[in-house]
Structure formats: C-alpha cells, structure tokens
C-alpha atoms as a PDB file:
ATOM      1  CA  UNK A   1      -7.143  32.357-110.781  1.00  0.00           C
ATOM      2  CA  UNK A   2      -6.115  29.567-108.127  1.00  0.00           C
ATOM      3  CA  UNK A   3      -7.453  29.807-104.923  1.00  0.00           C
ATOM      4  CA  UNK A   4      -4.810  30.201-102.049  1.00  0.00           C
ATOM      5  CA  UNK A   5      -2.679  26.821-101.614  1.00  0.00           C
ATOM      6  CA  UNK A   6      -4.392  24.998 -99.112  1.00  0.00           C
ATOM      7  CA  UNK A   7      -3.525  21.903 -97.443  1.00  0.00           C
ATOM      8  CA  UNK A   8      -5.547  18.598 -97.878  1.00  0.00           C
ATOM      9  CA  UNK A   9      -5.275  15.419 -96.189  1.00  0.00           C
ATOM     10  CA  UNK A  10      -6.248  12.301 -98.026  1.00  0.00           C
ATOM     11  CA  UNK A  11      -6.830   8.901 -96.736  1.00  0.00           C
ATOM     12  CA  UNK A  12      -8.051   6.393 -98.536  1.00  0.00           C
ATOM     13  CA  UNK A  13      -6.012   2.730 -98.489  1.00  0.00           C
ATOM     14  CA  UNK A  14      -6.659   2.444-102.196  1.00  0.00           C
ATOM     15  CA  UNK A  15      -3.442   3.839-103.493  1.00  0.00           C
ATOM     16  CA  UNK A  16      -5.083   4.674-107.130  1.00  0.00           C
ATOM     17  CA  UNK A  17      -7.604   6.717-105.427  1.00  0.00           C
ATOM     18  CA  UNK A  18      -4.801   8.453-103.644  1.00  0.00           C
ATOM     19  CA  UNK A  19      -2.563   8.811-106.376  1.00  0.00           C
ATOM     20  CA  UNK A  20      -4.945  10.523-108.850  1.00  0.00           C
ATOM     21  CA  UNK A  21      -6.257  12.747-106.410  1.00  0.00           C
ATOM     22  CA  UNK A  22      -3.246  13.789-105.391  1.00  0.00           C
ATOM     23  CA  UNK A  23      -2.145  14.894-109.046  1.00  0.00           C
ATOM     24  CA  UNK A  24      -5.609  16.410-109.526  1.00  0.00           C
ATOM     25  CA  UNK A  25      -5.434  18.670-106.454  1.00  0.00           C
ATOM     26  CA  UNK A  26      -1.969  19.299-106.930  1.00  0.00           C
ATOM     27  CA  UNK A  27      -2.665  20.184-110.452  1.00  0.00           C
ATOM     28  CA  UNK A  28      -5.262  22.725-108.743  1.00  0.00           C
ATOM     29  CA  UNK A  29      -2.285  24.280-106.389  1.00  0.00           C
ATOM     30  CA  UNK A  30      -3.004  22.648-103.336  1.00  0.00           C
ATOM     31  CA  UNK A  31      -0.645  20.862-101.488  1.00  0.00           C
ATOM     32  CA  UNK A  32      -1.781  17.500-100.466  1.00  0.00           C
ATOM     33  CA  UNK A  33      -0.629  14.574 -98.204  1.00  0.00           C
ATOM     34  CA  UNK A  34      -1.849  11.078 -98.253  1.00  0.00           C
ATOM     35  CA  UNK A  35      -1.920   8.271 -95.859  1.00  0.00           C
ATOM     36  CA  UNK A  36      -3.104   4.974 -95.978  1.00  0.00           C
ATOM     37  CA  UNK A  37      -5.921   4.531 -93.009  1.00  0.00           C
ATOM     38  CA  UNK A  38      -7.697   6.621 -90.494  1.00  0.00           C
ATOM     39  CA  UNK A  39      -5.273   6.353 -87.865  1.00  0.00           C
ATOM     40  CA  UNK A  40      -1.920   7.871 -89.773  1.00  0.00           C
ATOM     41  CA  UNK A  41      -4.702  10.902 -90.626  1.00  0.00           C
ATOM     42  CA  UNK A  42      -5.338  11.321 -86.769  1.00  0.00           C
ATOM     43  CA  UNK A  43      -1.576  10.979 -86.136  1.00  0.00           C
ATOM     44  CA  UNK A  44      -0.103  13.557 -88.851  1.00  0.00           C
ATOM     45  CA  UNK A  45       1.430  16.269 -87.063  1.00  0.00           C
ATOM     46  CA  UNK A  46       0.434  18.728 -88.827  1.00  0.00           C
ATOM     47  CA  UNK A  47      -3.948  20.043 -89.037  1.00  0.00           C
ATOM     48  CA  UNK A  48      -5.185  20.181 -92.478  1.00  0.00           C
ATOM     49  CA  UNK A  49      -7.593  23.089 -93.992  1.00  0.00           C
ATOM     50  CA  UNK A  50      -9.768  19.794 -95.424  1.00  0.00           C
ATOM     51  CA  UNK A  51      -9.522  16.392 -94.592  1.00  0.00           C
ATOM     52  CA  UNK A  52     -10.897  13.861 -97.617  1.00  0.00           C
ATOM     53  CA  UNK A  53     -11.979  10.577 -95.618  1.00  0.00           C
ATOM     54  CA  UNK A  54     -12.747   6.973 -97.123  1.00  0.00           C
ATOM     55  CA  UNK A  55     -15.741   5.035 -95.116  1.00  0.00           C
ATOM     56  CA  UNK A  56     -13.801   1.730 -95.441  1.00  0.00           C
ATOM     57  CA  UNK A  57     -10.437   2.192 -94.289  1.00  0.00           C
ATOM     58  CA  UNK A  58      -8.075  -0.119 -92.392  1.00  0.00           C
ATOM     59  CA  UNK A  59      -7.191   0.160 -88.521  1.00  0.00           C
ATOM     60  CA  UNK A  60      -9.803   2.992 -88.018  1.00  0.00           C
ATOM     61  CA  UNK A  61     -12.625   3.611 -90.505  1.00  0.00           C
ATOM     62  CA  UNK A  62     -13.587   7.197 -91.789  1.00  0.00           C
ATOM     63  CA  UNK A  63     -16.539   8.273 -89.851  1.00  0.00           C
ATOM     64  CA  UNK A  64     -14.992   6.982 -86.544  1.00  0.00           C
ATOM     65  CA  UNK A  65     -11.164   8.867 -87.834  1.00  0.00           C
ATOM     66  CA  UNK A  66     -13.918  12.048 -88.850  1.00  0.00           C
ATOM     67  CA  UNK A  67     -15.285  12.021 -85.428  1.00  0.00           C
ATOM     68  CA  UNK A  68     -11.522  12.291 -83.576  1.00  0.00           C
ATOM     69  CA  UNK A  69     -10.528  15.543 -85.765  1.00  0.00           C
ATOM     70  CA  UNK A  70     -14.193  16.927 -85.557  1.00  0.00           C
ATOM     71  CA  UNK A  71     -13.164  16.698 -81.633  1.00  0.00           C
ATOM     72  CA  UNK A  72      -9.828  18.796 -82.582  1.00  0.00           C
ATOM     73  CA  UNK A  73     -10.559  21.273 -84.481  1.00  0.00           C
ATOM     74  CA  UNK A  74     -13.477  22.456 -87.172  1.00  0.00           C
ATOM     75  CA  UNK A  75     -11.654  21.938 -90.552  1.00  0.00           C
ATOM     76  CA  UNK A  76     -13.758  20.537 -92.924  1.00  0.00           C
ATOM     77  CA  UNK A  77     -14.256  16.630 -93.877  1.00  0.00           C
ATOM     78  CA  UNK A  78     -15.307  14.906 -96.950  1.00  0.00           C
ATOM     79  CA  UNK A  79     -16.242  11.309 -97.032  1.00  0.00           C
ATOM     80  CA  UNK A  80     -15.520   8.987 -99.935  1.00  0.00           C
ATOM     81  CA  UNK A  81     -17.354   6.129-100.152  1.00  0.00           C
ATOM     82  CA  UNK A  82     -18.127   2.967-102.539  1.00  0.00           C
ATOM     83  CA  UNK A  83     -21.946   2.949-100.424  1.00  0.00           C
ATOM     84  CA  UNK A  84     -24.889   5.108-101.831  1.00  0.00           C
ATOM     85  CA  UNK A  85     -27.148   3.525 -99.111  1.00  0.00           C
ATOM     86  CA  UNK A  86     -29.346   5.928 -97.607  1.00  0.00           C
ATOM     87  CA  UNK A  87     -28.150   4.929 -94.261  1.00  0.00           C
ATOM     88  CA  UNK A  88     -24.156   5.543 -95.180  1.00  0.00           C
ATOM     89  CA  UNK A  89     -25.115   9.289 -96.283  1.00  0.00           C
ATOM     90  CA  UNK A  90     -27.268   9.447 -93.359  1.00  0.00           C
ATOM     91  CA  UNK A  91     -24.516   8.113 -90.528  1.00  0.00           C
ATOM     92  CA  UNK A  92     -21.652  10.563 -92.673  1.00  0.00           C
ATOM     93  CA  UNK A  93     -23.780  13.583 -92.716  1.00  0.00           C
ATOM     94  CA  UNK A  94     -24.790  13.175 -88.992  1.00  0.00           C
ATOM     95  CA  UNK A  95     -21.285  12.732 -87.779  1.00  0.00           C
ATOM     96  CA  UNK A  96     -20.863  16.106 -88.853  1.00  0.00           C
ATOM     97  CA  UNK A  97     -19.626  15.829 -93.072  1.00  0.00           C
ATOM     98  CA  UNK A  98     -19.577  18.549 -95.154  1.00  0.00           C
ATOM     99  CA  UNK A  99     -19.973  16.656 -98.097  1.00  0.00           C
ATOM    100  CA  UNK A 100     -19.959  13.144 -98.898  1.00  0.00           C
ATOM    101  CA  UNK A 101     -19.424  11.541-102.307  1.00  0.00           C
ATOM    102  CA  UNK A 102     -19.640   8.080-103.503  1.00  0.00           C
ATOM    103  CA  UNK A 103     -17.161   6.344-105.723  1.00  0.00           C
ATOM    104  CA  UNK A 104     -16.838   6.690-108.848  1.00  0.00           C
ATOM    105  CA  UNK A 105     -16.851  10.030-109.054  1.00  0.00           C
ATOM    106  CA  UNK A 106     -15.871  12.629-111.884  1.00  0.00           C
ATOM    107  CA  UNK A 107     -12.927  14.530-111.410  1.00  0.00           C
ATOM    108  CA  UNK A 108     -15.247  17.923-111.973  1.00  0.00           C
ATOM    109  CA  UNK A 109     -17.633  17.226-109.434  1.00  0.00           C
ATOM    110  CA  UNK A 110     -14.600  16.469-107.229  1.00  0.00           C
ATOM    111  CA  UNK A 111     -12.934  19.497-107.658  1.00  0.00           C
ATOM    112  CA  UNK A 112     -16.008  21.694-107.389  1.00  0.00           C
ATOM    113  CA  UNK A 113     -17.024  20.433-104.382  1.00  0.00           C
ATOM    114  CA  UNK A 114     -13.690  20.901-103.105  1.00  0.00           C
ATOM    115  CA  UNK A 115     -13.698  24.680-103.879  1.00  0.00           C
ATOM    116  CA  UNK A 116     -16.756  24.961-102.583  1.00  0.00           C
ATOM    117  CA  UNK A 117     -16.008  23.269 -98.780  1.00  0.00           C
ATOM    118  CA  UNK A 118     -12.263  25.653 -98.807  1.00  0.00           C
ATOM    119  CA  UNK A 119     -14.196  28.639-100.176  1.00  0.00           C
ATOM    120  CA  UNK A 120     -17.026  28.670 -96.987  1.00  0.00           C
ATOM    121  CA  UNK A 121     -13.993  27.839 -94.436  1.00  0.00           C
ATOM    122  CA  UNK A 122     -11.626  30.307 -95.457  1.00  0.00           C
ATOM    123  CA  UNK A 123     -10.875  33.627 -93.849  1.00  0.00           C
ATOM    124  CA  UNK A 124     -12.696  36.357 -94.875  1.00  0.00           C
ATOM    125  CA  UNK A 125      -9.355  38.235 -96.120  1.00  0.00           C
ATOM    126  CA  UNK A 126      -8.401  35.390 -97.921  1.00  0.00           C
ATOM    127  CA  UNK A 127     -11.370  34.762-100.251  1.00  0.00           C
ATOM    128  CA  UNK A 128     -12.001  36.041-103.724  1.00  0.00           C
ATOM    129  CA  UNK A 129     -13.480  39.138-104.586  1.00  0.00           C
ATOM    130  CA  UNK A 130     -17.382  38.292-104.111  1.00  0.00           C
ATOM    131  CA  UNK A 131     -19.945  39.539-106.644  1.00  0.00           C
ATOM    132  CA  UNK A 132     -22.628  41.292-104.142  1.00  0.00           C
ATOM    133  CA  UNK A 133     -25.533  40.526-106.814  1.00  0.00           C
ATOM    134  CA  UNK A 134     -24.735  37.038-106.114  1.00  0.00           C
ATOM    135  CA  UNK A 135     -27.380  36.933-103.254  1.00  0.00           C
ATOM    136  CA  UNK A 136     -30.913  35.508-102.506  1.00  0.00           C
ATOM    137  CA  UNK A 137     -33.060  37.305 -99.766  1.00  0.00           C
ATOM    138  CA  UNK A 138     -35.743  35.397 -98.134  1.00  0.00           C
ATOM    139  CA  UNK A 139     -37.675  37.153 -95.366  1.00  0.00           C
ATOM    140  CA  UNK A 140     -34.911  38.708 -93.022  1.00  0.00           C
ATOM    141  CA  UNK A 141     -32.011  36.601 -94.657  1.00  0.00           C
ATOM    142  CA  UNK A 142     -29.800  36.574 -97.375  1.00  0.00           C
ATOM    143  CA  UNK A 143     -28.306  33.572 -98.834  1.00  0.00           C
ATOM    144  CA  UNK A 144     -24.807  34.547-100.060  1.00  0.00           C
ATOM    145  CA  UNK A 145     -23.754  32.281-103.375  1.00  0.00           C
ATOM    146  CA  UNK A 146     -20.034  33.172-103.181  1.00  0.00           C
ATOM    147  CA  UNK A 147     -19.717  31.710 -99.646  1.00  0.00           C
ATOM    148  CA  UNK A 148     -21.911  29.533 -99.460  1.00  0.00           C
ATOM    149  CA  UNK A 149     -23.669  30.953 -96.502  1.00  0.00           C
ATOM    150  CA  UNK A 150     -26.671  32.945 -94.927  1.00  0.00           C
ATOM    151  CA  UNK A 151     -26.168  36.401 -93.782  1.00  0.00           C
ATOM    152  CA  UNK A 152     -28.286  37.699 -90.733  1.00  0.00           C
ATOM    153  CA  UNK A 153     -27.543  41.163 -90.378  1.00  0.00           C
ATOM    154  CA  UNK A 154     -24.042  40.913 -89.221  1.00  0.00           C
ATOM    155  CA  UNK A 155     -24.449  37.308 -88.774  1.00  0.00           C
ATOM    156  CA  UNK A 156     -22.763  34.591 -91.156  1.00  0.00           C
ATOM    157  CA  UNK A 157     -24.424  31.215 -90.581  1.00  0.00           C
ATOM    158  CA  UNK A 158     -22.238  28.452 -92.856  1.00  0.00           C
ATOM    159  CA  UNK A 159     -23.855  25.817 -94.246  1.00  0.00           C
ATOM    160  CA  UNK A 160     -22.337  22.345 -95.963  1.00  0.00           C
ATOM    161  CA  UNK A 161     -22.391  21.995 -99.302  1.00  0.00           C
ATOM    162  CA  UNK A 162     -25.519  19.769 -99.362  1.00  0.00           C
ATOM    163  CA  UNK A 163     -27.428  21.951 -96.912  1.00  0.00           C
ATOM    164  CA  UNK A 164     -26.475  25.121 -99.437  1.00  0.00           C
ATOM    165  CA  UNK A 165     -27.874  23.347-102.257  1.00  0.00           C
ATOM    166  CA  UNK A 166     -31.438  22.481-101.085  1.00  0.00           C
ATOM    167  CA  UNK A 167     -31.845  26.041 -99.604  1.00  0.00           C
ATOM    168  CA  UNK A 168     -30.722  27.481-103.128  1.00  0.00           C
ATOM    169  CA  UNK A 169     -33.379  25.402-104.902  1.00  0.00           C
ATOM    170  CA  UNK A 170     -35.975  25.880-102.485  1.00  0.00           C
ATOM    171  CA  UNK A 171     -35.757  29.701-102.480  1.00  0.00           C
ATOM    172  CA  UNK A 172     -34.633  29.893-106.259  1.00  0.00           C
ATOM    173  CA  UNK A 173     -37.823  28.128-106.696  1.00  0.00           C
ATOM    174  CA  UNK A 174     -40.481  30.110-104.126  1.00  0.00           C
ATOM    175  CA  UNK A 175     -43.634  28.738-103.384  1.00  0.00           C
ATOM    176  CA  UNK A 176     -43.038  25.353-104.888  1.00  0.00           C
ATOM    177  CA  UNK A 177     -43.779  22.310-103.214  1.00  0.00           C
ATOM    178  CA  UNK A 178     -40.570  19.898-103.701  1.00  0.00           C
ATOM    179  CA  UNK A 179     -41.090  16.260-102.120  1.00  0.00           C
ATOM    180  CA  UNK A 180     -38.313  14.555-100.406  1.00  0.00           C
ATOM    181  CA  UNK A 181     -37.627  12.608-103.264  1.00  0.00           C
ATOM    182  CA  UNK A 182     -37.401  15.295-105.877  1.00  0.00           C
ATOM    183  CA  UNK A 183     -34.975  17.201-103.697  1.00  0.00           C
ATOM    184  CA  UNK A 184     -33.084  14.273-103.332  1.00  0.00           C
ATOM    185  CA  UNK A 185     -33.192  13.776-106.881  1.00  0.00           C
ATOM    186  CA  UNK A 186     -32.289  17.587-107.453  1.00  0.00           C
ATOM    187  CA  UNK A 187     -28.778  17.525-105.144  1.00  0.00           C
ATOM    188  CA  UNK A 188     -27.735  14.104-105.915  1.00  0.00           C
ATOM    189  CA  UNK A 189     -28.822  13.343-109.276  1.00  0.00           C
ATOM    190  CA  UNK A 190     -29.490   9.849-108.747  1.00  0.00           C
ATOM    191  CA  UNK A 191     -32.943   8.067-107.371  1.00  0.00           C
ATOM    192  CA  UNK A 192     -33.723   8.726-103.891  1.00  0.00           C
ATOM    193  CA  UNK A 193     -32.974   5.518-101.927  1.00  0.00           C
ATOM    194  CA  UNK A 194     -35.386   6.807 -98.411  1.00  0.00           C
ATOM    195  CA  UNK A 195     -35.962   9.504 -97.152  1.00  0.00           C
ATOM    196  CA  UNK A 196     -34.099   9.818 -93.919  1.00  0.00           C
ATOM    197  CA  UNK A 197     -30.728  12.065 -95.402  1.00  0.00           C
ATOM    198  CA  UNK A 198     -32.944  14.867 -96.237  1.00  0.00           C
ATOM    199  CA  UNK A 199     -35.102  15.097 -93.734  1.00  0.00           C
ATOM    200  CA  UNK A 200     -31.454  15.379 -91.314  1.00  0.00           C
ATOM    201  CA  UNK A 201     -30.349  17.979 -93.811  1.00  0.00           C
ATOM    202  CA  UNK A 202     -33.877  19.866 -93.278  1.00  0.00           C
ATOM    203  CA  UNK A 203     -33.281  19.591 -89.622  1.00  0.00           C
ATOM    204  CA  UNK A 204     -29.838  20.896 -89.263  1.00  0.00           C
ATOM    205  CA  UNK A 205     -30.845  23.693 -91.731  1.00  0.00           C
ATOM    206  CA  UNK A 206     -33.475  24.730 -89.439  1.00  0.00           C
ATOM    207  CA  UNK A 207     -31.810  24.655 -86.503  1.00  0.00           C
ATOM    208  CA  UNK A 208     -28.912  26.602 -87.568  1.00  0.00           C
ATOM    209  CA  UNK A 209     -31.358  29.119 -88.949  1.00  0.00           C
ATOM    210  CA  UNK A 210     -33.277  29.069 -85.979  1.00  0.00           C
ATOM    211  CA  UNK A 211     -36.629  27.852 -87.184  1.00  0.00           C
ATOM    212  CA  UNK A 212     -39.491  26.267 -85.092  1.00  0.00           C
ATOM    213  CA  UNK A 213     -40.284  23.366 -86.684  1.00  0.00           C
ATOM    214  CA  UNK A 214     -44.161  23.195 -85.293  1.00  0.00           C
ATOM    215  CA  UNK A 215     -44.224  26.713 -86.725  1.00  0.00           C
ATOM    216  CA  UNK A 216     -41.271  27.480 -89.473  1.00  0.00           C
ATOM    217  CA  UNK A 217     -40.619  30.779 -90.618  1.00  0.00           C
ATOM    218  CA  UNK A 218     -37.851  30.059 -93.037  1.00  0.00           C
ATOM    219  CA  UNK A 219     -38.488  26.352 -94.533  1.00  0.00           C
ATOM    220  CA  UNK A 220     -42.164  25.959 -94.554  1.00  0.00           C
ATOM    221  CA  UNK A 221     -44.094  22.024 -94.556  1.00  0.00           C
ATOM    222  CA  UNK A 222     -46.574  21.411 -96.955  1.00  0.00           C
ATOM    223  CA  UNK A 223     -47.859  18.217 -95.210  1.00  0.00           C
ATOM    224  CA  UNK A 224     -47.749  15.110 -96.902  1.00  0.00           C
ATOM    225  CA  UNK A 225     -46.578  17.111 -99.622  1.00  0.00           C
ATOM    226  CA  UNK A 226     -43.004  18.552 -98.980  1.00  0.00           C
ATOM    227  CA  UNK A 227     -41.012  21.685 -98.214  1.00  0.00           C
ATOM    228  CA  UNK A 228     -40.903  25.009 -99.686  1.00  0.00           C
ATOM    229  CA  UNK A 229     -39.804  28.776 -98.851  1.00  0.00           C
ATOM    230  CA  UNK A 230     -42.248  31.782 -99.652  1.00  0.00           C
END
C-alpha cells in the first residue's frame, strides 16, 4: 500500500540528481517538483509536505533556503549533501533538518527515510493503521515505532529521524553504555568523524523530553563513558 500522494519539493542544481529522484518518488506516488537553486524553492507558490534541499546550491545555498521555509511553515526538510564532515551534519541538523544524507546515496535508504519524515508529519487521520505492540516504554514514556514519536500520556513529542534512531537503540538496548562513537557508528554506518552531531542530537532529545541534563531522568551519562537509558 502507497502512502497518501504527498507533495515534495526538490532542489538540487544537479539535474541527474533531480531527474532520478523525481522518477523514484514518482514511482512511489508522490508528486514531486524540482527546481534548480534555493531561491526558485523559496519562491514556488505553492508549500510542500517535504522539502529535499542540496547544501551547495546556486543563488542561495540549502541551509540558508532551509532556514527561510523553517520561518514559514514546519514542513519537513532533508538536506543532500556531497560533505560527511562532522561540521556539515552538525550546521544541517542545528538549523533545524530532519534528516540529512550525503551523496551517494542508495535509492532504499532514500526512500525509507522519506517515509519515515511524511509518516511523523502527517495527520493523524491520514496515517496507516498502526500496530499498538509496536511500542517501547521507558519510565513514564512510550516510544511509538509507527510514528516515530514519544507518547506522554496524551502528549505526542516528534522526533527527526536521527533523534528516533538513537533513542530506539538506547532503550532497545537498556543499561548499556554506548560511546559517542559507537552511536555514531550505529545511525550512520560509517566512522564517526567528532563528536559534536551527537552530542546536538542528545541535547535536542533531552530538551524536547524535558530532561535535566545535571540530573537526567530519561537519557542517563555514564561519564567518560557514554549514554544509556535504564
């Protein structure tokens, strides 16, 4: 089953780039629009349900053309990007990405993580039947695996993809310690480069879950060590 026909907006000045994934969305049942630089994405009439954003674009790059429609509205970005420097993920994540993936990519991981960003954003009524055993409690929470969320009582805290995917291993994995760099290893599946992206990941997570960082309830320090959940 194809999830509802949403609307993406790629820009990326590298008209192969465009051109394939605009047959492999398509091919998915979304409808999809490209343009050739950040400014024609700001100036498109009409908002997008996910905008897919090269770094290194012409006339206005990707972070600064993610920052305008961050400013407009809360639809979800994606940065593509030929840099795997830790300070490229670092700058895309903290100007507000939901996911960022560096070139080349597979057209699997692509499309997963595509489904993944629509699935969290979309409107309750419009998202597939959820399995309810798909769900991880740790201490008054629940992460939810079908959206890609926490539940707090009635509360639904979204997370990005990347923030999702270190909580699931963390409490998947209770108790153990996992270093920055294994964690890095675990999401990205590459060698970790520094240390900087997920330690910003760690801090957004627990802010939005509230946490104290001197005293964490939810993602717990093991000095020197690493982070784990009980």
């Amino acid at each position: 089953m194809k999830e509802e026909k949403a609307h993406i907006l790629v820009a990326d000045d590298e008209k192969g780039i465009c051109d394939v994934l605009s047959i492999l969305l398509s091919g998915e049942g979304y409808r999809v629009t490209c343009v050739g630089d950040g400014v024609s994405a700001l100036e498109y009439p009409e908002q997008a349900d996910l905008y897919i954003l090269d770094v290194n674009m012409p006339r206005m790059n990707g972070f600064m053309a993610g920052a305008e429609i961050r400013k407009r509205c809360d639809a979800p970005i994606i940065f593509l990007t030929a840099y795997s420097a830790e300070s490229d993920k670092v700058m895309g994540f903290s100007a507000g990405a939901d996911d960022y993936i560096v070139k080349p990519f597979s057209n699997a991981e692509l499309l997963l993580r595509v489904k993944a960003v629509l699935r969290r954003n979309a409107p309750k009524a419009l998202r597939q039947e959820e399995n309810p055993a798909n769900r991880l409690i740790f201490s008054d929470s629940v992460l939810d695996l079908d959206r890609q969320s926490v539940m707090r009582g009635e509360e639904d805290i979204p997370l990005t993809y990347t923030e999702f995917k270190i909580l699931e291993l963390l409490i998947k994995n209770r108790k153990r310690i996992f270093s920055l760099e294994h964690i890095y290893q675990s999401i990205w599946s590459e060698n970790a480069v520094g240390d900087s992206a997920i330690m910003v990941h760690i801090k957004n997570l627990r802010k939005k879950l509230g946490d104290n960082s001197r005293n964490p309830r939810y993602i717990k320090t093991a000095w020197g060590k690493g982070y784990y959940v009980d």
